[in-house]
Protein backbone atom coordinates (compact mmCIF):
# COMPACT_ATOMS: atom_id res chain seq x y z
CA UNK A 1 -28.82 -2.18 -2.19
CA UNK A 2 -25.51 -1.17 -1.11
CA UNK A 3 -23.03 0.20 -4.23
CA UNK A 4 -20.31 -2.01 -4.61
CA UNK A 5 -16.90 -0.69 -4.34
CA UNK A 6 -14.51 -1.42 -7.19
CA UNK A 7 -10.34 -1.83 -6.90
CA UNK A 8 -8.45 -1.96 -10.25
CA UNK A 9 -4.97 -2.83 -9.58
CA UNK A 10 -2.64 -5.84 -9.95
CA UNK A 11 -1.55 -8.13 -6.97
CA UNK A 12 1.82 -7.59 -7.65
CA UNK A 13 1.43 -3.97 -6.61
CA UNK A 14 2.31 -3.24 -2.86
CA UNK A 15 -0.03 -0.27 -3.27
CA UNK A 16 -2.75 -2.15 -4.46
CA UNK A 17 -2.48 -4.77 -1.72
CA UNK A 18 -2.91 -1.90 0.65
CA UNK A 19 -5.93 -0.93 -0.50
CA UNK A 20 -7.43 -4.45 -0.66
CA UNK A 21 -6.50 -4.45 2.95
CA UNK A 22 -7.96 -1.82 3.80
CA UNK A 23 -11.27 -3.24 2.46
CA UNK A 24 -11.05 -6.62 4.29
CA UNK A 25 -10.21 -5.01 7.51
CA UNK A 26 -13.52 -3.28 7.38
CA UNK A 27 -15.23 -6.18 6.33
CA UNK A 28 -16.44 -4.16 2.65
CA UNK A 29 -17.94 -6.07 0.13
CA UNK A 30 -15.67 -5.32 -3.42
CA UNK A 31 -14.91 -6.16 -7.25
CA UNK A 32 -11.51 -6.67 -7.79
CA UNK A 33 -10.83 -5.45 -11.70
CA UNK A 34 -7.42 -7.32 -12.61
CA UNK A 35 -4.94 -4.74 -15.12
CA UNK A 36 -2.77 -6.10 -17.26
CA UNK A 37 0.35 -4.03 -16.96
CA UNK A 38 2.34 -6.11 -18.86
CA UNK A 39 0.33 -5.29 -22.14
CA UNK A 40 0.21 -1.92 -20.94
CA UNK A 41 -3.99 -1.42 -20.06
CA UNK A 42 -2.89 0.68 -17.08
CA UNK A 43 -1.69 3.39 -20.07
CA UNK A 44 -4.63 3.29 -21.83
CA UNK A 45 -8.24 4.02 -21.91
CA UNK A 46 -10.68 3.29 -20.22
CA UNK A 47 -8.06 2.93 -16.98
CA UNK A 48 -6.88 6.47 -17.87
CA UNK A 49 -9.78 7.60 -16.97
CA UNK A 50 -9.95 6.13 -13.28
CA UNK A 51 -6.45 7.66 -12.45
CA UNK A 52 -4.54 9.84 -15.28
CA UNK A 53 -1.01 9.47 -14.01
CA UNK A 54 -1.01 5.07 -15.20
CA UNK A 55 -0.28 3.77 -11.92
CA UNK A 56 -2.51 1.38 -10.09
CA UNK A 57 -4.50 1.12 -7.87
CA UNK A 58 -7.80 3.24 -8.69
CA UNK A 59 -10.92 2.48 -6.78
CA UNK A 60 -14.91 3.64 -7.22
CA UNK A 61 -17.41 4.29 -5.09
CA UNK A 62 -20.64 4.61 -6.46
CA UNK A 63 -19.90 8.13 -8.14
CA UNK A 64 -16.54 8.86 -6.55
CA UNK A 65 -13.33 7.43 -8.74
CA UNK A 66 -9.84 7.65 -6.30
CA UNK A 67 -6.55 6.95 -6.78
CA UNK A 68 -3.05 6.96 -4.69
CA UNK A 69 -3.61 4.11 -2.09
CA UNK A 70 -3.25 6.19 0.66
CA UNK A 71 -6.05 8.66 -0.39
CA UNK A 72 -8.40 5.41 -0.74
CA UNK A 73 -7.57 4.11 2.55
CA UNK A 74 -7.93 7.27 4.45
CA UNK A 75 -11.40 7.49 2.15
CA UNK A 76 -12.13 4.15 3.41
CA UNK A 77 -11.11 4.85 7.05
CA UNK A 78 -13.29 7.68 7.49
CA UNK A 79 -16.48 7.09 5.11
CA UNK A 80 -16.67 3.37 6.85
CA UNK A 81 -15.08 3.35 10.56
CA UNK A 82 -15.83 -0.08 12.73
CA UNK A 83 -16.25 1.26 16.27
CA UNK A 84 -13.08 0.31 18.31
CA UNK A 85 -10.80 -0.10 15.32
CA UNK A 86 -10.57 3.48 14.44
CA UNK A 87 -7.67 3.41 11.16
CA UNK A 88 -7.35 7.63 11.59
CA UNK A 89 -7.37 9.33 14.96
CA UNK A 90 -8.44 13.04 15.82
CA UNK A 91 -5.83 13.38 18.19
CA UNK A 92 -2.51 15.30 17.26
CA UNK A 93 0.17 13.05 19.01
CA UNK A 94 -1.53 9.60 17.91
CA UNK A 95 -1.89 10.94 14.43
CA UNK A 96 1.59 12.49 14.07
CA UNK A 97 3.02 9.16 15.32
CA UNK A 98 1.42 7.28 12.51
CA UNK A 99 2.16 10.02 9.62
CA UNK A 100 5.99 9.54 10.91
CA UNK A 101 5.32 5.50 10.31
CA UNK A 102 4.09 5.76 7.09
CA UNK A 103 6.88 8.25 5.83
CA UNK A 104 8.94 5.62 6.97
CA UNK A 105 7.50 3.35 4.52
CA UNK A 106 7.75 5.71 1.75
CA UNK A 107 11.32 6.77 2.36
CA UNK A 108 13.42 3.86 4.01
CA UNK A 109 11.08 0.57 3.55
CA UNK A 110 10.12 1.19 -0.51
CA UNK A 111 13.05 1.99 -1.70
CA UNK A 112 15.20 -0.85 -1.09
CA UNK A 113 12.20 -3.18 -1.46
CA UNK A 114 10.81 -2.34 -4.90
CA UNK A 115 14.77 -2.78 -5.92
CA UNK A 116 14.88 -5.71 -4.92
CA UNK A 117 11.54 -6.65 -6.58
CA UNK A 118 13.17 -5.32 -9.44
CA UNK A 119 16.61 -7.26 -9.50
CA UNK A 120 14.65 -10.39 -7.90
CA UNK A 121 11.68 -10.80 -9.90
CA UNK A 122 11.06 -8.22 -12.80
CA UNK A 123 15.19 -8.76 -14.12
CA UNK A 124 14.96 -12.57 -14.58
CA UNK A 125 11.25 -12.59 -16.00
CA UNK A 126 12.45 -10.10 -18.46
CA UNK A 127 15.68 -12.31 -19.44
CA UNK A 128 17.84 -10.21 -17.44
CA UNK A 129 20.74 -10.95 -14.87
CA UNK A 130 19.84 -9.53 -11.65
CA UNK A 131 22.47 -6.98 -10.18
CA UNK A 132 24.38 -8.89 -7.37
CA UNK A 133 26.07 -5.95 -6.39
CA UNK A 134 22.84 -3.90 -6.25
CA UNK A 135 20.99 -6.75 -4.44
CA UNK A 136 23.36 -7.20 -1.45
CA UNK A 137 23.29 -3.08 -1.19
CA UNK A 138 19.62 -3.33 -1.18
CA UNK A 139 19.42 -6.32 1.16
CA UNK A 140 21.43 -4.29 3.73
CA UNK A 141 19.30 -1.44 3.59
CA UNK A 142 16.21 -3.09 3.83
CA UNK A 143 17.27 -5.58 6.89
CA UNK A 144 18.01 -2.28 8.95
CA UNK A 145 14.92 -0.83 8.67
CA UNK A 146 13.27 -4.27 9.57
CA UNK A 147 14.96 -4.10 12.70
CA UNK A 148 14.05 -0.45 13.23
CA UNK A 149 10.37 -1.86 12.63
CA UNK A 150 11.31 -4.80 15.75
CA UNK A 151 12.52 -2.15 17.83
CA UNK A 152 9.60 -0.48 17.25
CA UNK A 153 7.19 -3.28 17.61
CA UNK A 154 9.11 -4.46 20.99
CA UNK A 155 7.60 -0.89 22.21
CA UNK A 156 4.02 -1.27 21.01
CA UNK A 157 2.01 -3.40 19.38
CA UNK A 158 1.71 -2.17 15.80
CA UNK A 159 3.95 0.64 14.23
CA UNK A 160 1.64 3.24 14.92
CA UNK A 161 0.77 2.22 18.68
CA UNK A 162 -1.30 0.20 20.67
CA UNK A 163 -4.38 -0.26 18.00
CA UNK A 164 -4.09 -1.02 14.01
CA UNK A 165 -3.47 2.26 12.06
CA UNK A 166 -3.22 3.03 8.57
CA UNK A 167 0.73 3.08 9.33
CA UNK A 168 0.18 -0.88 9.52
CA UNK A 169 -1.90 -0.96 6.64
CA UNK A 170 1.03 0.27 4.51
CA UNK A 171 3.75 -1.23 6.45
CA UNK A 172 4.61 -5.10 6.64
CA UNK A 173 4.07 -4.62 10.77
């Protein structure tokens, strides 16, 4: 009997989504444990346990507890490969071009996009007035990376070349 994976996250969270990606592409069979972030569970015990900084996601594997989406997916990219579809690549250039696409993520695409999630979604359900000024900002910033991402997918045919990477796992390629 195979051990079933677990993901405890929200699907609000980007990084969570990643993850559960992740999973489907390789066809894995999981338990998705909803947290309530709202009322805080992510703070608190027993979640605390599966990833001591609070943030989602955290993930088990039979006797190994991960956290940071990244670390899961490169655990999941490596521990279950599908022939042909290889997420994480031995070779220097291929693998340097998709660390550059997923910095790009962190550093120009989140940013602007989890402000915007912010003003956009988290302001008004709160009873707050979203920031006009900081949405339009935001807006900008975010449409010029999208066309960097274009330019880049006019070239190849995901961000990180010619086969699915974990740079399109974590980027909306």
């Amino acid at each position: 009997m195979a051990v079933l994976k677990k993901v405890y996250g929200t699907l609000t969270s980007p990084p969570t989504l990643r993850v559960l990606a992740s999973l489907y592409e390789h066809d894995l069979d999981f338990e998705f444990v909803p947290i309530d972030i709202e009322a805080g569970e992510h703070k608190q015990e027993p979640f605390l346990s599966l990833n001591p900084f609070a943030e989602v996601p955290a993930f088990q594997d039979g006797d190994l507890t991960l956290f940071e989406s990244r670390a899961i997916m490169r655990f999941i990219a490596f521990a279950y490969p599908k022939p042909g579809k290889e997420h994480i690549f031995k070779d220097p250039l291929t693998q340097g071009v998709v660390a550059a696409w997923i910095d790009v993520q962190d550093h120009q695409f989140n940013p602007p996009a989890l402000k915007l999630i912010n003003e956009l979604i988290f302001k008004p359900k709160n009873g707050f007035t979203p920031d006009t000024t900081a949405v339009a900002e935001e807006e900008a910033k975010l449409a010029k990376v999208l066309d960097i991402y274009e330019e880049r997918l006019g070239e190849s045919e995901y961000l990180g070349g010619e086969k699915f990477t974990s740079a399109g796992s974590n980027s909306p390629s």
